[in-house]
N, C-alpha and C. Protein backbone atom coordinates (compact mmCIF):
# COMPACT_ATOMS: atom_id res chain seq x y z
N UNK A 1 -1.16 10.72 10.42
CA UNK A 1 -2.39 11.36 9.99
C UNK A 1 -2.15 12.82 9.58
N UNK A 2 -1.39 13.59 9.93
CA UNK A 2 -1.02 15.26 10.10
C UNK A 2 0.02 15.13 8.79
N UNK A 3 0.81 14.04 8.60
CA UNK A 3 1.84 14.18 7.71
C UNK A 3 1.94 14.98 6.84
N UNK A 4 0.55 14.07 5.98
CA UNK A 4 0.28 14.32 4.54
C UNK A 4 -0.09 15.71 4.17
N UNK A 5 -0.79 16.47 5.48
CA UNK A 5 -1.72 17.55 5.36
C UNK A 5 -0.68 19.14 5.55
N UNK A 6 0.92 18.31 6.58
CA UNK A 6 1.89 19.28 6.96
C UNK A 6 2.40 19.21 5.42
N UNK A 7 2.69 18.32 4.59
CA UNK A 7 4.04 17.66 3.43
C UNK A 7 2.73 19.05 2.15
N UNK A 8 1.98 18.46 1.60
CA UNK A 8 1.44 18.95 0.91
C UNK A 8 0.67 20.07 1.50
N UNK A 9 0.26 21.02 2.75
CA UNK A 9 0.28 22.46 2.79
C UNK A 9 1.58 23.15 2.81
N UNK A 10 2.58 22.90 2.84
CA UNK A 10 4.07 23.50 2.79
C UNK A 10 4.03 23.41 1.19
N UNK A 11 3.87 22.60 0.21
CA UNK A 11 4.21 22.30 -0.72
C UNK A 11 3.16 23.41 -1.75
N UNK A 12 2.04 23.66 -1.27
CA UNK A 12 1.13 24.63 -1.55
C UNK A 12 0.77 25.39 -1.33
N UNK A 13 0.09 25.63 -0.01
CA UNK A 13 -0.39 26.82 0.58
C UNK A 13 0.97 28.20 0.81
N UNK A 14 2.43 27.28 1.00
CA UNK A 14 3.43 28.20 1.73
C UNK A 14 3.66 28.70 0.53
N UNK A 15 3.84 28.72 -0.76
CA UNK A 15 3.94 29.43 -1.96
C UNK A 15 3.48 30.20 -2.52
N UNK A 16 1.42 30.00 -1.74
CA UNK A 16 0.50 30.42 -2.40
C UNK A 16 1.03 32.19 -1.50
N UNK A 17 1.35 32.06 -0.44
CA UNK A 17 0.95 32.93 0.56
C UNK A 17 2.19 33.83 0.35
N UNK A 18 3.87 33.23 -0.02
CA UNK A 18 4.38 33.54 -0.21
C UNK A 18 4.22 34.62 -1.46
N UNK A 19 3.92 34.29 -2.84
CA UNK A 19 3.86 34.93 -3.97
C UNK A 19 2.38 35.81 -3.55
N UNK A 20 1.74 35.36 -2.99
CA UNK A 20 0.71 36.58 -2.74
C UNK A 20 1.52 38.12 -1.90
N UNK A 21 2.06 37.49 -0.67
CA UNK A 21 2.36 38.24 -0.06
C UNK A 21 3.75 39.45 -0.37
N UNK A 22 4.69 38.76 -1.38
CA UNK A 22 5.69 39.41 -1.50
C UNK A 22 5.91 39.65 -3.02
N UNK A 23 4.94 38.88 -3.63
CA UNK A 23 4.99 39.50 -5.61
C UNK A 23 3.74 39.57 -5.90
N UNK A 24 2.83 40.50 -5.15
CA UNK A 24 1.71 41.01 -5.33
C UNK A 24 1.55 41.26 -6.60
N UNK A 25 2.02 42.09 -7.37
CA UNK A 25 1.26 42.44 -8.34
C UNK A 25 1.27 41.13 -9.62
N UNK A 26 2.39 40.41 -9.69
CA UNK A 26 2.43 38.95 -10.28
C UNK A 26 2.55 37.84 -9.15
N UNK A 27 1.43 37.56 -8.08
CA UNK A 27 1.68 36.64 -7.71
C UNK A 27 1.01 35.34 -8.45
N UNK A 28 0.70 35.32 -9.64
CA UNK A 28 -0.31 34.62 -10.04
C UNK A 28 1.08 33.33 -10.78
N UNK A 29 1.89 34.24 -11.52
CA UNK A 29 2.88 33.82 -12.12
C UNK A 29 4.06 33.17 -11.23
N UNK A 30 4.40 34.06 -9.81
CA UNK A 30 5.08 33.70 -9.26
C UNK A 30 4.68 32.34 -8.07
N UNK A 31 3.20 32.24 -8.25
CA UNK A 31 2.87 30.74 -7.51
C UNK A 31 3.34 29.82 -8.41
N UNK A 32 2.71 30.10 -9.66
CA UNK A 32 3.18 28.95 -10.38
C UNK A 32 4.89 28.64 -11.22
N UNK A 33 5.31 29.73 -10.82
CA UNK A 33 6.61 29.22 -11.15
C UNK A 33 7.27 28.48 -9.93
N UNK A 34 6.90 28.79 -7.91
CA UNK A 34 7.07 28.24 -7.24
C UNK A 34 6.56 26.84 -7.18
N UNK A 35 5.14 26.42 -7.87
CA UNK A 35 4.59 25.46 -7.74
C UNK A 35 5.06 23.99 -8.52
N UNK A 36 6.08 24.80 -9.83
CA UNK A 36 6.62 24.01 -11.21
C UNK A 36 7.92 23.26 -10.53
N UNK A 37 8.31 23.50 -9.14
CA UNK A 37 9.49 23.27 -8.84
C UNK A 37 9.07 22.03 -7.97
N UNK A 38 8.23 21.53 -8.57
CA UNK A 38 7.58 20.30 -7.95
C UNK A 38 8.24 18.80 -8.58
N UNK A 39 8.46 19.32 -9.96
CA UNK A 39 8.81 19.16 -10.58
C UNK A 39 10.32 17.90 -10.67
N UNK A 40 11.03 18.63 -9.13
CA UNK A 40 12.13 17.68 -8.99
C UNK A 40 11.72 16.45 -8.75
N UNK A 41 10.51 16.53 -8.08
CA UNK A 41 10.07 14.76 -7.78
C UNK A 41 10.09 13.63 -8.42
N UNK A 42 10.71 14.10 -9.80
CA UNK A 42 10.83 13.06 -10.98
C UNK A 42 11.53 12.04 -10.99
N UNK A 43 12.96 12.69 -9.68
CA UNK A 43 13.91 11.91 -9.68
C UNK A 43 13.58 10.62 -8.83
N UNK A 44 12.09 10.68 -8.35
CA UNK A 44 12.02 9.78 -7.42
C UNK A 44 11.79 8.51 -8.18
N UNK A 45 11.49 9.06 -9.51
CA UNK A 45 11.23 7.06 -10.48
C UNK A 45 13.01 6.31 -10.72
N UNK A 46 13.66 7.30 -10.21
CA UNK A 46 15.33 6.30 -10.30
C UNK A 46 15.14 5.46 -9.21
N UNK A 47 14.26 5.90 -7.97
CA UNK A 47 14.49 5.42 -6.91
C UNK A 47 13.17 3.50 -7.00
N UNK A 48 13.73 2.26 -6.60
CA UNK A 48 12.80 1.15 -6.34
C UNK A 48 12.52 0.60 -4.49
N UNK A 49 11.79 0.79 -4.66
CA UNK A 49 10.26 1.35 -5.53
C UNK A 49 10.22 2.73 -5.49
N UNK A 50 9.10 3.21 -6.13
CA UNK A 50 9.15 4.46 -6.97
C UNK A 50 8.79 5.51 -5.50
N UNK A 51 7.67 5.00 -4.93
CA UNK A 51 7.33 5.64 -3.69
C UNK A 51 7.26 4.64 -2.76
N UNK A 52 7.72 5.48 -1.48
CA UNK A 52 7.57 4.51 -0.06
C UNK A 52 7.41 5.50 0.85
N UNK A 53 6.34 5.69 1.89
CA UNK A 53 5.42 6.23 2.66
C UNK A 53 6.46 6.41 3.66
N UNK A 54 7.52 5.27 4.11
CA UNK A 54 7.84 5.52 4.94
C UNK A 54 9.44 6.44 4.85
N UNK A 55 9.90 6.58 3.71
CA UNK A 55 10.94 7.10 3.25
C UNK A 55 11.45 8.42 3.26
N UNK A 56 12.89 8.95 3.95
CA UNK A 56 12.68 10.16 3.80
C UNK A 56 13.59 10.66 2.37
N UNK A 57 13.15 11.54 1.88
CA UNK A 57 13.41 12.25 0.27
C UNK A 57 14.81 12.71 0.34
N UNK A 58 14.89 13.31 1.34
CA UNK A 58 16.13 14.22 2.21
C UNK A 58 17.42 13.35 2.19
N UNK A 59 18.15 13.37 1.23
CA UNK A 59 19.87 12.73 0.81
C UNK A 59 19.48 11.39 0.36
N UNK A 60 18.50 11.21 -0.42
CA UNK A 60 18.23 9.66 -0.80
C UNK A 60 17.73 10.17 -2.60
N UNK A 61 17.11 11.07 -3.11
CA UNK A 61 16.90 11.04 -4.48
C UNK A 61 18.20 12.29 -4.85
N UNK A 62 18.37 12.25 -5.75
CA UNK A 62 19.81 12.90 -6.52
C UNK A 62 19.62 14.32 -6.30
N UNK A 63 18.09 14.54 -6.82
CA UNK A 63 17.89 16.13 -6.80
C UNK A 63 16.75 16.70 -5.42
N UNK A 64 17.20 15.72 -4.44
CA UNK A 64 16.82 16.40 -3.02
C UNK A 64 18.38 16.21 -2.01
N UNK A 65 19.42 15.89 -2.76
CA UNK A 65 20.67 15.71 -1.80
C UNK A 65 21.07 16.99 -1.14
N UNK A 66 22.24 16.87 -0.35
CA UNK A 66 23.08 17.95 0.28
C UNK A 66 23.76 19.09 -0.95
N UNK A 67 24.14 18.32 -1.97
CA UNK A 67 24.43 19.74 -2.69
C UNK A 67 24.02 19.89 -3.55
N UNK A 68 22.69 18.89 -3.85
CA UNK A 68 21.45 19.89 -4.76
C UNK A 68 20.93 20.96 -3.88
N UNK A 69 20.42 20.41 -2.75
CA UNK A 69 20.19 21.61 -1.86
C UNK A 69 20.97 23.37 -1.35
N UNK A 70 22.62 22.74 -1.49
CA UNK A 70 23.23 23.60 -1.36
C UNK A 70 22.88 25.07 -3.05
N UNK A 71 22.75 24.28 -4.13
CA UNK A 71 22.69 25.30 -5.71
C UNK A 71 21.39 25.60 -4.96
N UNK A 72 20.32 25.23 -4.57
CA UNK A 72 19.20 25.92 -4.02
C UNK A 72 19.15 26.73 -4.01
N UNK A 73 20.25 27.21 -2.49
CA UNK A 73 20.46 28.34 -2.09
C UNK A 73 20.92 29.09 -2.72
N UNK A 74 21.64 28.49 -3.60
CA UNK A 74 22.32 29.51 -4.46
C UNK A 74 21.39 30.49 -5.58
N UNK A 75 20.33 29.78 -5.92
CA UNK A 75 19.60 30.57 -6.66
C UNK A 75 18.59 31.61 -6.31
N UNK A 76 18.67 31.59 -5.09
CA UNK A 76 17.98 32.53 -4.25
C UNK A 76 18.83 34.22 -4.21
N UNK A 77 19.97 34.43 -5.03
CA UNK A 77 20.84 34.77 -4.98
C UNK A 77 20.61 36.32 -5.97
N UNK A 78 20.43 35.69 -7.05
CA UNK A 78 20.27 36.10 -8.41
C UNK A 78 18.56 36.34 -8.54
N UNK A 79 18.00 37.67 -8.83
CA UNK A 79 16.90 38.31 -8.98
C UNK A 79 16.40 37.16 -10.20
N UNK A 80 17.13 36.45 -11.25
CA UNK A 80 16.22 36.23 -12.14
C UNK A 80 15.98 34.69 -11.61
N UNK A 81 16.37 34.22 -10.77
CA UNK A 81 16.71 32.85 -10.73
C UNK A 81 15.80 32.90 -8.55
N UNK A 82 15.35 33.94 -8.90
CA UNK A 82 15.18 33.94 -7.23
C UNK A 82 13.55 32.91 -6.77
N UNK A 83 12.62 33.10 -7.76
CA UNK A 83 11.65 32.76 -7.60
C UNK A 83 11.63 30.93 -7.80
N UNK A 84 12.61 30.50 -8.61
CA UNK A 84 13.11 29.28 -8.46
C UNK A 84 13.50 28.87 -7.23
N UNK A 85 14.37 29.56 -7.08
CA UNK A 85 15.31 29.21 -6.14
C UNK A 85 14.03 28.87 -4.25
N UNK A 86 13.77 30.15 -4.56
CA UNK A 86 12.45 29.54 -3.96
C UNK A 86 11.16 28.58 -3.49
N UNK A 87 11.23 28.54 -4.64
CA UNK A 87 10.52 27.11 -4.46
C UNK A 87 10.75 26.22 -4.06
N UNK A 88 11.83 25.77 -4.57
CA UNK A 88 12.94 24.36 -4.78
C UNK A 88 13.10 25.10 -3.03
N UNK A 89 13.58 25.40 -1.95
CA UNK A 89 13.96 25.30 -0.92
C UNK A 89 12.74 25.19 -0.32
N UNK A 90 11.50 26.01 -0.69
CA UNK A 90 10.18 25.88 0.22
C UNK A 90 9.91 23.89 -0.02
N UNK A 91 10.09 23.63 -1.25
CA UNK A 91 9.87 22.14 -1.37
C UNK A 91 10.85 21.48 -0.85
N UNK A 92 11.95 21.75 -0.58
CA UNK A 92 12.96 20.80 0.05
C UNK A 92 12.24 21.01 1.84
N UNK A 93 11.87 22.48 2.07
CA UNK A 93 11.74 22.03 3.42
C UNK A 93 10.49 21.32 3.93
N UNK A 94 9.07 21.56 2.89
CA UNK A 94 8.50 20.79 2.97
C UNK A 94 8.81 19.03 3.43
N UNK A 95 9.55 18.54 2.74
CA UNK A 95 10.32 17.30 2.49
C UNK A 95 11.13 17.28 4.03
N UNK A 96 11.49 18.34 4.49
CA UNK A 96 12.32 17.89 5.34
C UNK A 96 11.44 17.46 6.89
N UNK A 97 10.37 18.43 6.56
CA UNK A 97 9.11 18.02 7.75
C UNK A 97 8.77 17.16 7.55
N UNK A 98 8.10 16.65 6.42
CA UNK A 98 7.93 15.13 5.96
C UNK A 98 8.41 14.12 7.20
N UNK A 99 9.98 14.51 6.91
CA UNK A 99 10.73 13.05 7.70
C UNK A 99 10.80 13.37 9.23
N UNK A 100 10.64 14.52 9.37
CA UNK A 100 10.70 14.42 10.51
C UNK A 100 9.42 14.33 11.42
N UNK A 101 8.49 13.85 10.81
CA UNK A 101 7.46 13.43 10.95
C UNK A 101 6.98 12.25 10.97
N UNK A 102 8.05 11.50 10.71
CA UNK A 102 8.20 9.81 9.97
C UNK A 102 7.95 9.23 11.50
């Protein structure tokens, strides 16, 4: 019951609060460039079936693995690549509560 509400407020609210709180004067831009990194979920149509409730994301779709995750970090690195980089880890950890919630 809590899953859905932990998976998708991490996936939203933690971005919203994030880019408010630390790129104030563009946080408007910087939610939604955190929010575009949603984006990886695409890879989940390689996966059959496409969605499964009970599944965790975490080393099972290509671009939620161990060393997609690892370039993550890496983009957190680089000022121009930081607000990406961001995201993509706030959404991986989203994902990672997910399962451990399973």
């Amino acid at each position: 019951m809590l899953q859905p509400i932990f998976h998708y407020g991490i996936h939203t609210i933690v971005p919203l609060v994030v880019a408010i709180y630390f790129f104030s004067k563009n946080w408007k831009l910087a939610f939604i460039i955190m929010l575009s990194t949603m984006l990886i979920d695409f890879d989940h149509l390689l996966a059959s079936p496409i969605f499964d409730a009970n599944r965790c994301s975490i080393n099972y779709h290509p671009l939620h693995s161990n060393i997609a995750i690892g370039l993550y970090g890496f983009l957190l690195l680089p000022k121009k690549t930081r607000l990406l980089g961001l995201g993509l880890c706030i959404h991986i950890l989203a994902d990672w509560v997910d399962c451990q919630l399973m």
